[in-house]
PDB file of N, CA and C in Angstrom:
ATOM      1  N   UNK A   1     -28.406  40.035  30.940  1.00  0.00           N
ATOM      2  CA  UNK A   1     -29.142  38.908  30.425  1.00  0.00           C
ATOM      3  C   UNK A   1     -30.649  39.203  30.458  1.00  0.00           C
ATOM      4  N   UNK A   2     -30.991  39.839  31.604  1.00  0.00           N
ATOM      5  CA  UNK A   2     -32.591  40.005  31.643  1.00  0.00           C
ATOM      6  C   UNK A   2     -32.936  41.055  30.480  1.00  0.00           C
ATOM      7  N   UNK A   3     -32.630  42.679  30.180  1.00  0.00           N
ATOM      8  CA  UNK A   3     -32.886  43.189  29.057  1.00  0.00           C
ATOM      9  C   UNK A   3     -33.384  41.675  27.583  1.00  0.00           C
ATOM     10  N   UNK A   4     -32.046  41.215  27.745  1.00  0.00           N
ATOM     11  CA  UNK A   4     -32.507  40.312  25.961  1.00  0.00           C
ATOM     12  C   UNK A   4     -33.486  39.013  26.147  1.00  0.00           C
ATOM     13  N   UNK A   5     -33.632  39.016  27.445  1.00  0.00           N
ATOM     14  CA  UNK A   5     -35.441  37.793  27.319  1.00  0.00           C
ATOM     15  C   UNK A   5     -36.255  38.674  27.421  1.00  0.00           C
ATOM     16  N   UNK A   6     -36.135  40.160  28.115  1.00  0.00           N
ATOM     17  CA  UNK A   6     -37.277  40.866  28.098  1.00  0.00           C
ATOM     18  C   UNK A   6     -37.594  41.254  26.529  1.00  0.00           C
ATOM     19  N   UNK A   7     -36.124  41.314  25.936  1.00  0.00           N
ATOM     20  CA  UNK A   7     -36.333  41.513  24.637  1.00  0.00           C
ATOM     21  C   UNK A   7     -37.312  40.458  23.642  1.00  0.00           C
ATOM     22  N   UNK A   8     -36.750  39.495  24.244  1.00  0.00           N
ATOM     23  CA  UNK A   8     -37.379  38.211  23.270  1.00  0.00           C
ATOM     24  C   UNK A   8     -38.881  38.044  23.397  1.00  0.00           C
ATOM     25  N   UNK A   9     -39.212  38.186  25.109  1.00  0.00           N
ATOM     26  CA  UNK A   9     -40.406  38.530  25.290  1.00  0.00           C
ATOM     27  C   UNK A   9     -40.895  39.117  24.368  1.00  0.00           C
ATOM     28  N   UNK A  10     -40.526  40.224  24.812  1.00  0.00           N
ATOM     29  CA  UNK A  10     -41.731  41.255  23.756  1.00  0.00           C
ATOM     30  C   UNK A  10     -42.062  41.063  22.361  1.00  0.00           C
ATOM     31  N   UNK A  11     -41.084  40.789  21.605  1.00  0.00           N
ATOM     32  CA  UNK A  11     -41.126  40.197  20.172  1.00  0.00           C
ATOM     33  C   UNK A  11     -41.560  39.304  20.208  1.00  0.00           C
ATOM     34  N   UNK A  12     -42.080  37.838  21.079  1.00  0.00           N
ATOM     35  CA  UNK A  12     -42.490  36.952  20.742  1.00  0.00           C
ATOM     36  C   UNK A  12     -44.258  37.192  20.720  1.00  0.00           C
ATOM     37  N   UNK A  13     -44.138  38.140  21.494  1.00  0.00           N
ATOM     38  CA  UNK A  13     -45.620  38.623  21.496  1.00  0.00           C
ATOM     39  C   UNK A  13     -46.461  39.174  20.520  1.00  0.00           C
ATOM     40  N   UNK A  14     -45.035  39.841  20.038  1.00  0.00           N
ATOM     41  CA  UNK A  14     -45.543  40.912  18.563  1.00  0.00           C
ATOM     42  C   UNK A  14     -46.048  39.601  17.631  1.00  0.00           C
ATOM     43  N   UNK A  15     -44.869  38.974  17.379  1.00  0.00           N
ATOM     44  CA  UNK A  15     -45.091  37.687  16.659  1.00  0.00           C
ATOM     45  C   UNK A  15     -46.320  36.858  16.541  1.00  0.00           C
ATOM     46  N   UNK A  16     -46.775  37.163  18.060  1.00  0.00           N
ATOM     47  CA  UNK A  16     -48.461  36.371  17.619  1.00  0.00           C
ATOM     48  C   UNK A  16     -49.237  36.872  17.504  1.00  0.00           C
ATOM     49  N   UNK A  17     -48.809  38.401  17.840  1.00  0.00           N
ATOM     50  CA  UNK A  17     -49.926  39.385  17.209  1.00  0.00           C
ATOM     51  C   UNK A  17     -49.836  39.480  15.814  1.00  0.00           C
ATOM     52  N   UNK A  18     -48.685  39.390  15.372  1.00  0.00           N
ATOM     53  CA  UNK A  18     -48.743  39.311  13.648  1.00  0.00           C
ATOM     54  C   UNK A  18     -49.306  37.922  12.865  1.00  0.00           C
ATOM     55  N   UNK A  19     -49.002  36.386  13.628  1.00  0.00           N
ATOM     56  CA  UNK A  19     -49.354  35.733  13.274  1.00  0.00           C
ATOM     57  C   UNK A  19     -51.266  35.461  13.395  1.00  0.00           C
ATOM     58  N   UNK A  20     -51.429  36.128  13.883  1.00  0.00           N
ATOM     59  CA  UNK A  20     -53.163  36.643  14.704  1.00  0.00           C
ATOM     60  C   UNK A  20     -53.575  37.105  13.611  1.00  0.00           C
ATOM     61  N   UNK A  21     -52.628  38.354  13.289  1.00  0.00           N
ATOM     62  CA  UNK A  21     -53.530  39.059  11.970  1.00  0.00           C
ATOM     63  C   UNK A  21     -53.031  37.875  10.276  1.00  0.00           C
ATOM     64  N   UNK A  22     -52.229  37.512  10.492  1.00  0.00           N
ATOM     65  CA  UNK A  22     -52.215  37.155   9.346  1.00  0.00           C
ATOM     66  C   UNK A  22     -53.138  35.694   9.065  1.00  0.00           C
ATOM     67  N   UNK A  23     -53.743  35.074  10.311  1.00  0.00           N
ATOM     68  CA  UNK A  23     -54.406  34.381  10.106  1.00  0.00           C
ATOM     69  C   UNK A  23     -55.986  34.810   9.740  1.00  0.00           C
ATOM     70  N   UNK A  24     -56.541  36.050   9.681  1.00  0.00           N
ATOM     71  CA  UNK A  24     -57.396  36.498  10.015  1.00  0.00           C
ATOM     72  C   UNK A  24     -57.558  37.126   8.484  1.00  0.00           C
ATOM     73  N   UNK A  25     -56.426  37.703   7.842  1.00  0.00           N
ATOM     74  CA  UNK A  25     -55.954  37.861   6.424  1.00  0.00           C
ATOM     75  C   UNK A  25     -56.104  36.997   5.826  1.00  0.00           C
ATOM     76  N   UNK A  26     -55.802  35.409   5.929  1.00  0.00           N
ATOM     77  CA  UNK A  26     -55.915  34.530   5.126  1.00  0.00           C
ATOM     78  C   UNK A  26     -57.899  34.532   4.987  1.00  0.00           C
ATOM     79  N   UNK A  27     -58.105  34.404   6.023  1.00  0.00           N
ATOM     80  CA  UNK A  27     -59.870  34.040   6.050  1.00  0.00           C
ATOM     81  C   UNK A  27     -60.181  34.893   5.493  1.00  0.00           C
ATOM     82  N   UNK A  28     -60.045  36.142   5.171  1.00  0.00           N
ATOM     83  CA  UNK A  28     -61.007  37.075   4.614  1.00  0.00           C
ATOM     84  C   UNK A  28     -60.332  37.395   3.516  1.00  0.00           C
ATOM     85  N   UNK A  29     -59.431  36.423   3.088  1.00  0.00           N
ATOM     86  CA  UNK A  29     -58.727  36.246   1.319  1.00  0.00           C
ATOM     87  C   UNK A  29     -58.701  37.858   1.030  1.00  0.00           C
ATOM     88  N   UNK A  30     -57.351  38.201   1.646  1.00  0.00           N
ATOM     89  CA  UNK A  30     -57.304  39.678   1.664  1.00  0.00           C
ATOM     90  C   UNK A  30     -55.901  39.612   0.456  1.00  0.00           C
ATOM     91  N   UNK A  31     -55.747  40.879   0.180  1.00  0.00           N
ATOM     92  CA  UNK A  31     -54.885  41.162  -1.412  1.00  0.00           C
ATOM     93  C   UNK A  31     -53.294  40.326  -0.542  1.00  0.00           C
ATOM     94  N   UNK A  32     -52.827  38.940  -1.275  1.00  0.00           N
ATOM     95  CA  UNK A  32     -51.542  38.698  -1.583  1.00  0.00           C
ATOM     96  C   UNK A  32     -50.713  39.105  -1.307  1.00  0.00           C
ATOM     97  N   UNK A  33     -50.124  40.850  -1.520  1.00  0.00           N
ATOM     98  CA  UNK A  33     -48.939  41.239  -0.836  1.00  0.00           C
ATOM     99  C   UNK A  33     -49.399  41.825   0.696  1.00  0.00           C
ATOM    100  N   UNK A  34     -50.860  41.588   0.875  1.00  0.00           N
ATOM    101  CA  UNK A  34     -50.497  42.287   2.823  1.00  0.00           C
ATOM    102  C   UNK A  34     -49.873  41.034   3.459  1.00  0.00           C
ATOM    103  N   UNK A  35     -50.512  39.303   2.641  1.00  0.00           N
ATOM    104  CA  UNK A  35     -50.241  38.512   3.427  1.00  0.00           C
ATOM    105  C   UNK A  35     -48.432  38.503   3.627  1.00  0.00           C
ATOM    106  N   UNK A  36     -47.840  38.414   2.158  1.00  0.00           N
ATOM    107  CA  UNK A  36     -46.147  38.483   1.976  1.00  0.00           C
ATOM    108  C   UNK A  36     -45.970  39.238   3.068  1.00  0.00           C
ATOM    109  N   UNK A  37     -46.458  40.685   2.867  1.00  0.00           N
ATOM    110  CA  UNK A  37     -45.863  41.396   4.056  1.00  0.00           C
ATOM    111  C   UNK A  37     -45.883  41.350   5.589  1.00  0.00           C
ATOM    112  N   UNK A  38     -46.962  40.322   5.515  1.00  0.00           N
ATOM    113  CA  UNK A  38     -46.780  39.875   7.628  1.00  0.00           C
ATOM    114  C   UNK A  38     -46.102  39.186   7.491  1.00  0.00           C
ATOM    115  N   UNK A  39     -46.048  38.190   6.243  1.00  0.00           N
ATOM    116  CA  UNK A  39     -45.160  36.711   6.449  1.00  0.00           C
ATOM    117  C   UNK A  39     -43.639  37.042   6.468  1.00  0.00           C
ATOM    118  N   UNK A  40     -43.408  38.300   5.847  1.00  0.00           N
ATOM    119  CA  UNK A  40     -41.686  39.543   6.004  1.00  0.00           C
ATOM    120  C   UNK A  40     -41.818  39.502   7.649  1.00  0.00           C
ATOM    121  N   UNK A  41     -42.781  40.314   7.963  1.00  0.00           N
ATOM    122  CA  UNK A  41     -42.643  40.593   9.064  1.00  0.00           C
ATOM    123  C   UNK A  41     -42.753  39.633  10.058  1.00  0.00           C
ATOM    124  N   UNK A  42     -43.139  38.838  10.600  1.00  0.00           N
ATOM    125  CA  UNK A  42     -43.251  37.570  11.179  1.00  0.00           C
ATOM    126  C   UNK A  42     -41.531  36.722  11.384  1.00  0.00           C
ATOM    127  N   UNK A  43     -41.211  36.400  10.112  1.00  0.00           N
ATOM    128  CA  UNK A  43     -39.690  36.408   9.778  1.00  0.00           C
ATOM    129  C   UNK A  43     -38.724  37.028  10.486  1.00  0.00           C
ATOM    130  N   UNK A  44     -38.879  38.391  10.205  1.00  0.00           N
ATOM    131  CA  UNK A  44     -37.916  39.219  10.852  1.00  0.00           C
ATOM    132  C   UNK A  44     -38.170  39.556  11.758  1.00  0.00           C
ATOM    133  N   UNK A  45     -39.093  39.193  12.716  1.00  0.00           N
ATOM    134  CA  UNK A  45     -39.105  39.254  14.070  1.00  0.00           C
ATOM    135  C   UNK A  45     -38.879  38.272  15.306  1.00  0.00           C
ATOM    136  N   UNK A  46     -38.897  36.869  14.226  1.00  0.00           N
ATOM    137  CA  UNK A  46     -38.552  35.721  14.655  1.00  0.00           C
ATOM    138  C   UNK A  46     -36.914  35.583  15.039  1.00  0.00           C
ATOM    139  N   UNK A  47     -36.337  36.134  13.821  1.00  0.00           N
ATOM    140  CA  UNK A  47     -34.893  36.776  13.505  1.00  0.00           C
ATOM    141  C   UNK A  47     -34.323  37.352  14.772  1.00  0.00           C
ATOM    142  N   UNK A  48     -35.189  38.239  14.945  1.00  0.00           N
ATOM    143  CA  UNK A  48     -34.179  38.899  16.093  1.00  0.00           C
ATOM    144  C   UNK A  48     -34.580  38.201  17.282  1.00  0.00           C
ATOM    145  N   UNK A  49     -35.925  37.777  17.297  1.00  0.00           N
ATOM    146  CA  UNK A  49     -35.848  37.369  19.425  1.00  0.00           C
ATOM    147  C   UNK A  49     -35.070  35.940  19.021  1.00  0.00           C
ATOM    148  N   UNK A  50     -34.627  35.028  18.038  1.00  0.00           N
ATOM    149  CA  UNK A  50     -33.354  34.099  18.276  1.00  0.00           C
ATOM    150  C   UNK A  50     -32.157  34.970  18.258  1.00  0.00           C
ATOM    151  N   UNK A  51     -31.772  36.239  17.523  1.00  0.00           N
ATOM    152  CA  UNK A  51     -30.843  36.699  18.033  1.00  0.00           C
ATOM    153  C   UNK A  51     -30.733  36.890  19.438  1.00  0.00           C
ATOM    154  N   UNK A  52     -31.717  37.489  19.923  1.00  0.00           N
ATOM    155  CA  UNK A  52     -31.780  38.202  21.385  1.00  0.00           C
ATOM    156  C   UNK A  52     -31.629  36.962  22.525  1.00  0.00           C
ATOM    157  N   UNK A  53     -32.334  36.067  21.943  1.00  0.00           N
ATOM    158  CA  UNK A  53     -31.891  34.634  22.917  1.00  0.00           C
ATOM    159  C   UNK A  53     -30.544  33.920  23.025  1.00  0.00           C
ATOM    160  N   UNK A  54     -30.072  34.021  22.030  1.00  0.00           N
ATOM    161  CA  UNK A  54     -28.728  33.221  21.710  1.00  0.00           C
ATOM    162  C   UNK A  54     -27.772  34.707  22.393  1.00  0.00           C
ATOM    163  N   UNK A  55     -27.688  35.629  22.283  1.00  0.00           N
ATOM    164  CA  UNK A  55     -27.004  36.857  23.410  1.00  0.00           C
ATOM    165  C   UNK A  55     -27.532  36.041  25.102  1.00  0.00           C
ATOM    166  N   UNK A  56     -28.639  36.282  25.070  1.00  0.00           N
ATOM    167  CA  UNK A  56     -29.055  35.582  26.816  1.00  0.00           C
ATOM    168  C   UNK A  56     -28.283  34.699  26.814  1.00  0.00           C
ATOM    169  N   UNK A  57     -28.313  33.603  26.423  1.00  0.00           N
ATOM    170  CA  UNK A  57     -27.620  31.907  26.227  1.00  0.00           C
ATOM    171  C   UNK A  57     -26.295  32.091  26.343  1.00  0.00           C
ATOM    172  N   UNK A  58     -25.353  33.163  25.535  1.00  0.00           N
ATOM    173  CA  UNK A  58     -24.160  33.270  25.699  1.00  0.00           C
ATOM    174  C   UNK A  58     -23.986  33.751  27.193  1.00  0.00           C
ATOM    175  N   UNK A  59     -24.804  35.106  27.319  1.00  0.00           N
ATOM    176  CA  UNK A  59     -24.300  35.316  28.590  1.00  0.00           C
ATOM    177  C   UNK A  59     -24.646  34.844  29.967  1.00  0.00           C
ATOM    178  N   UNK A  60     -25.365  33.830  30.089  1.00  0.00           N
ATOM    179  CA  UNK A  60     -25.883  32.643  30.970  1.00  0.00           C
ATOM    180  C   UNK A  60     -24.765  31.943  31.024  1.00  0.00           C
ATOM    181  N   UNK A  61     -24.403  31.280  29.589  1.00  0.00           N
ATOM    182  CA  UNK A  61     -23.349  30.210  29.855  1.00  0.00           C
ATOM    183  C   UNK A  61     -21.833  30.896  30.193  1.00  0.00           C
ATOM    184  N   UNK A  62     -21.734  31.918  29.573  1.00  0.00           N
ATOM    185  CA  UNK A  62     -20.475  32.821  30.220  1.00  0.00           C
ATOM    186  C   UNK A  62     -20.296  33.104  31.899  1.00  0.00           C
ATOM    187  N   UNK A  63     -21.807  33.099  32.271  1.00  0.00           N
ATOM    188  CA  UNK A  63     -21.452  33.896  33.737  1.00  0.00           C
ATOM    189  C   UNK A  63     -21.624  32.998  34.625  1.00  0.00           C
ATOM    190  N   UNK A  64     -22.545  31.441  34.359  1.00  0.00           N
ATOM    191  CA  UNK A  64     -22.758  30.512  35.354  1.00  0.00           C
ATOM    192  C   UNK A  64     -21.785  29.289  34.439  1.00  0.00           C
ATOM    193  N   UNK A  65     -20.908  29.204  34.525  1.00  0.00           N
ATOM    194  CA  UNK A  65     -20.284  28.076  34.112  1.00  0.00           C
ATOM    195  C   UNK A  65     -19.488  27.302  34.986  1.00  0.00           C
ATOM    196  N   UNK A  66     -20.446  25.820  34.925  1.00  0.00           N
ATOM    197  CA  UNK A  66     -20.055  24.842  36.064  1.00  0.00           C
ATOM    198  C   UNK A  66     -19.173  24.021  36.014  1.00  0.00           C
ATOM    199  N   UNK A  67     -17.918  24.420  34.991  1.00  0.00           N
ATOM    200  CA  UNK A  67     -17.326  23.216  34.988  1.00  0.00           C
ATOM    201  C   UNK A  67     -16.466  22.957  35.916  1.00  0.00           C
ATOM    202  N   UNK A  68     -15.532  21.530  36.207  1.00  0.00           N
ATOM    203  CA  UNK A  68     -15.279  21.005  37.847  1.00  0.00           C
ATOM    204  C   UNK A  68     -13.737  21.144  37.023  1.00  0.00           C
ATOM    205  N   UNK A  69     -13.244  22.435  37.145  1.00  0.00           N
ATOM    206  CA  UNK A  69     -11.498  22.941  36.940  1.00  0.00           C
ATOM    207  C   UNK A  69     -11.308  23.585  38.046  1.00  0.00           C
ATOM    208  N   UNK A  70     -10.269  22.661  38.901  1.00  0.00           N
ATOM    209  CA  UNK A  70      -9.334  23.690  39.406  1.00  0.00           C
ATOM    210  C   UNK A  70      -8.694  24.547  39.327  1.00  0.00           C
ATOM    211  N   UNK A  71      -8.926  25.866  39.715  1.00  0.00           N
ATOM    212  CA  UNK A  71      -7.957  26.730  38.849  1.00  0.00           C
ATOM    213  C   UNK A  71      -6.548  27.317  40.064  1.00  0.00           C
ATOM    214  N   UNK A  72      -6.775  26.414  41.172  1.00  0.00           N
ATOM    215  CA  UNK A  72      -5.155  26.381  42.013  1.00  0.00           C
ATOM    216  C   UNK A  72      -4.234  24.988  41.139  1.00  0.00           C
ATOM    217  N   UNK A  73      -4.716  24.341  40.306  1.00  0.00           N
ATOM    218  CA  UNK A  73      -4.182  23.136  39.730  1.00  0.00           C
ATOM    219  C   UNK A  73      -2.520  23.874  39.098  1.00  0.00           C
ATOM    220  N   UNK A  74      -1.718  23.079  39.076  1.00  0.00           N
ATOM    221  CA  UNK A  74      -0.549  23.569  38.562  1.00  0.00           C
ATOM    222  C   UNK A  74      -0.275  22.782  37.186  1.00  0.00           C
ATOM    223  N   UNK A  75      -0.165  23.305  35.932  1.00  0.00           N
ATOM    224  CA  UNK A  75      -0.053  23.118  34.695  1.00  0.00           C
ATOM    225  C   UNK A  75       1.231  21.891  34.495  1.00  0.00           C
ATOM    226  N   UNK A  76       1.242  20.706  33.971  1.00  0.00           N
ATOM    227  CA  UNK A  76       2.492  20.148  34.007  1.00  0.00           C
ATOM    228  C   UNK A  76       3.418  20.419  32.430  1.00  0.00           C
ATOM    229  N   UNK A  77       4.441  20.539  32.779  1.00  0.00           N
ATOM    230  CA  UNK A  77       4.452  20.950  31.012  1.00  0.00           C
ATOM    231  C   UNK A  77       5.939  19.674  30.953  1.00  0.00           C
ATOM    232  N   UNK A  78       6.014  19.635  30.009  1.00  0.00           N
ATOM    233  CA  UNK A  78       6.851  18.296  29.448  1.00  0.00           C
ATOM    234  C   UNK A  78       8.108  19.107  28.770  1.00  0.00           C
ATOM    235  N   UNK A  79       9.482  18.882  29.570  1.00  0.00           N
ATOM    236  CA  UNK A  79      10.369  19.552  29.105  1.00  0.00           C
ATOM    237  C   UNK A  79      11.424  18.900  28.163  1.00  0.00           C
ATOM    238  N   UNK A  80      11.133  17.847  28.420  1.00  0.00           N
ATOM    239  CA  UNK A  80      11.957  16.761  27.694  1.00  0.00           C
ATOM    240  C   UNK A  80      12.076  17.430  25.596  1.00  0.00           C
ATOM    241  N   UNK A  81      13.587  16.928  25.435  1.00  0.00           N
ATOM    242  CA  UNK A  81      14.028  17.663  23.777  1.00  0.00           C
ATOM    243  C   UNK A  81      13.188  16.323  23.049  1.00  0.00           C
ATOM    244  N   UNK A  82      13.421  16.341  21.847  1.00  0.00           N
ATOM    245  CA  UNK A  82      12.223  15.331  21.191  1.00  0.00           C
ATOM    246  C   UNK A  82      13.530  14.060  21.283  1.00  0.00           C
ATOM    247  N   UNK A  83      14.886  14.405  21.581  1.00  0.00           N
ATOM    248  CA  UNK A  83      15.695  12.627  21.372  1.00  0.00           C
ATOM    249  C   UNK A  83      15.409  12.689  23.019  1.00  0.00           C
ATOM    250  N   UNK A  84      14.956  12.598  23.570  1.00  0.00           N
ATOM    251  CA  UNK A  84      14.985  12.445  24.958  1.00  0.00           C
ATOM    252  C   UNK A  84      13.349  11.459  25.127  1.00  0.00           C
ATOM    253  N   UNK A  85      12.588  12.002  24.403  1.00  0.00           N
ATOM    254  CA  UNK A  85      11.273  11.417  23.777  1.00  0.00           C
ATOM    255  C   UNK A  85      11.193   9.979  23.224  1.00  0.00           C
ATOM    256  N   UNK A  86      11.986  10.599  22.236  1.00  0.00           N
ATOM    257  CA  UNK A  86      12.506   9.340  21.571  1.00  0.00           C
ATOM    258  C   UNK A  86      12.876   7.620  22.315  1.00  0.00           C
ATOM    259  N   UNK A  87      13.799   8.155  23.526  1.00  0.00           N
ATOM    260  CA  UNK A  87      15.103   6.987  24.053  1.00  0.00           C
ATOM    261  C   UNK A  87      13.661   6.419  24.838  1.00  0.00           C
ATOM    262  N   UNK A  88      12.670   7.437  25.421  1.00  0.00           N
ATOM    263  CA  UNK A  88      12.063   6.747  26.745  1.00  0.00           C
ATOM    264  C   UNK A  88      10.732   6.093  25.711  1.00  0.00           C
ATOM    265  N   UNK A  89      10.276   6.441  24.446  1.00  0.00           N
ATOM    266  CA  UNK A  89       9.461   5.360  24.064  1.00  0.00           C
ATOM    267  C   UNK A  89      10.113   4.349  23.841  1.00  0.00           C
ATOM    268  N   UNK A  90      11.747   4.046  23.288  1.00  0.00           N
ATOM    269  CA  UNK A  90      12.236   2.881  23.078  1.00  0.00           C
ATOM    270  C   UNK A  90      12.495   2.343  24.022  1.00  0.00           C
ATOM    271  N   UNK A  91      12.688   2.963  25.489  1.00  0.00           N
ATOM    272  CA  UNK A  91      12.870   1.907  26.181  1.00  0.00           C
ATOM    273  C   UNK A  91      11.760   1.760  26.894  1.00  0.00           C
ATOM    274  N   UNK A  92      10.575   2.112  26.549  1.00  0.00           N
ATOM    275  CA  UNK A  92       8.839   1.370  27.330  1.00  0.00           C
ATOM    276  C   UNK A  92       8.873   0.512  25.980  1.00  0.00           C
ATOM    277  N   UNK A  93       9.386   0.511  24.833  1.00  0.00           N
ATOM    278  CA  UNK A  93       8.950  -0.737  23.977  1.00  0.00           C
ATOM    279  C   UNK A  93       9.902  -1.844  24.318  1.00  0.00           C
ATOM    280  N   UNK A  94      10.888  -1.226  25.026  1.00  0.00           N
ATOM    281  CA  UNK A  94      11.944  -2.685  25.598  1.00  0.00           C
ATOM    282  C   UNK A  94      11.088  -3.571  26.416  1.00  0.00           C
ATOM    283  N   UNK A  95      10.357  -2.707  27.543  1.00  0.00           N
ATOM    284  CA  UNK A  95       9.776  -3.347  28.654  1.00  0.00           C
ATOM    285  C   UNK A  95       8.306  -3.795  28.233  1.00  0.00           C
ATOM    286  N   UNK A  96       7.822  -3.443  26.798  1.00  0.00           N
ATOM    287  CA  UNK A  96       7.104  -4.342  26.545  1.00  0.00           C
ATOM    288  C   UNK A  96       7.403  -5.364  25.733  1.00  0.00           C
ATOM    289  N   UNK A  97       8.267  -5.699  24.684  1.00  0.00           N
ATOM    290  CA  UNK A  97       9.042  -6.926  24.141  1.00  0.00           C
ATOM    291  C   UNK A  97       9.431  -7.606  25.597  1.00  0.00           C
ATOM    292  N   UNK A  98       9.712  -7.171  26.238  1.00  0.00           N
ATOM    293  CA  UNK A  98      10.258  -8.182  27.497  1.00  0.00           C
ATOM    294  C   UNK A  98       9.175  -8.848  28.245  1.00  0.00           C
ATOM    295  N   UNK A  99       7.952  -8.157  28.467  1.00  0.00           N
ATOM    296  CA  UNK A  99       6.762  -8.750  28.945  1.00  0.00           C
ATOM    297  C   UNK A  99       5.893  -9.357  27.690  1.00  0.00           C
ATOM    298  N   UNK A 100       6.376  -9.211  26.807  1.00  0.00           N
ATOM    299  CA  UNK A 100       5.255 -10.566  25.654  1.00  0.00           C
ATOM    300  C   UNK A 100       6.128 -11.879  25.442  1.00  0.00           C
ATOM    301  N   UNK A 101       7.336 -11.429  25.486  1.00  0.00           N
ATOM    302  CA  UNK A 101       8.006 -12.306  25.483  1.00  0.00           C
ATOM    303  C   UNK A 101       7.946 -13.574  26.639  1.00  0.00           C
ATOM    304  N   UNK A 102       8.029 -13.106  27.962  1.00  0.00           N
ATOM    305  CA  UNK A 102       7.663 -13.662  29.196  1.00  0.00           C
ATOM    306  C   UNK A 102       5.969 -14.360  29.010  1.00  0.00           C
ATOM    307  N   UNK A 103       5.401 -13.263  28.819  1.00  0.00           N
ATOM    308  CA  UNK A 103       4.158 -14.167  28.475  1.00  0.00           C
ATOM    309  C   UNK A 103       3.566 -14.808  27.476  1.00  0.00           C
ATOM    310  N   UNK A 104       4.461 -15.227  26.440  1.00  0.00           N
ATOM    311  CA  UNK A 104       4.767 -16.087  25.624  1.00  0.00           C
ATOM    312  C   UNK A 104       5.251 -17.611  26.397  1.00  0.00           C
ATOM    313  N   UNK A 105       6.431 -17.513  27.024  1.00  0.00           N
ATOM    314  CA  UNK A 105       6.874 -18.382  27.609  1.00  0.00           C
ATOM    315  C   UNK A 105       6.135 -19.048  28.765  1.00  0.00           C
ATOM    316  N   UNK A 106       5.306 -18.572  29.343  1.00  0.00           N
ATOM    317  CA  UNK A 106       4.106 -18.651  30.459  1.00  0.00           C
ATOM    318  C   UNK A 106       3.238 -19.624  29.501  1.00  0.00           C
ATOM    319  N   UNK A 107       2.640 -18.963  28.213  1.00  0.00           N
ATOM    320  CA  UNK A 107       1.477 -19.794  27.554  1.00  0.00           C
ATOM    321  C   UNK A 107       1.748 -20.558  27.182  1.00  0.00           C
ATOM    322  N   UNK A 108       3.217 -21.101  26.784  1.00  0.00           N
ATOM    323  CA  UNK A 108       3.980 -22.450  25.712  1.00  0.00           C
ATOM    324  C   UNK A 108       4.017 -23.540  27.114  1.00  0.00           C
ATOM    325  N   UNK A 109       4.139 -23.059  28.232  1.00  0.00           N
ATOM    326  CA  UNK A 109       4.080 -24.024  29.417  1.00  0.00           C
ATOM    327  C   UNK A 109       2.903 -25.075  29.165  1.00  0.00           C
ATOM    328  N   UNK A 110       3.009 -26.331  29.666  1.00  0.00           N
ATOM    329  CA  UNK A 110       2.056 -27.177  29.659  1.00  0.00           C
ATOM    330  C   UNK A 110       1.442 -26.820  30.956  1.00  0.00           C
ATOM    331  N   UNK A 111       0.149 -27.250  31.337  1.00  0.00           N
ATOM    332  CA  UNK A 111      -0.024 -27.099  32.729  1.00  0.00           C
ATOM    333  C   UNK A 111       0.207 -28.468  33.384  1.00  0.00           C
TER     334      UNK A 111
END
């Protein structure tokens, strides 16, 4: 990880050394394609230190990653065939027709 910020470093530096000269180009209304050509270069140097950062970033988030997983946790897996699926949603919809029903009969009560 340290190589590609040292990387980014350094290119970001170049970068204001190029943006240095090309400001310095504009003031002294110098020929059109030197400016194109810092403004290439500027570009493609920008290019790579986000490449070189987004490598750091990956391997930051690859090597310090905090998330709260157990990894002694034991996987539950659901063995049940799909008519076996089937019988036990129909019968949690029994036991809920049976409880609206009940609390139907609760709300029709007068108090």
């Amino acid at each position: 990880m340290k190589p590609h910020l040292d990387k980014v470093k350094d290119i970001k530096a170049r970068v204001v050394t190029l943006k240095e000269q090309l400001k310095a180009h504009k003031k002294q209304k110098a020929f059109r394609s030197v400016i194109i050509e810092l403004q290439q270069q500027i570009k493609t140097q920008e290019k790579k230190a986000r490449k070189a950062q987004v490598k750091a970033n990956a391997i930051d988030a690859s090597v310090y990653d905090l998330k709260a997983v157990n990894p002694n946790a034991i996987a539950k897996v659901d063995t049940r065939t799909p008519m076996e699926v089937i019988e036990n949603i129909e019968a949690q919809g029994e036991i809920v027709s049976a409880a609206l029903a009940k609390l139907k009969t609760l709300m029709a009560e007068p108090n």
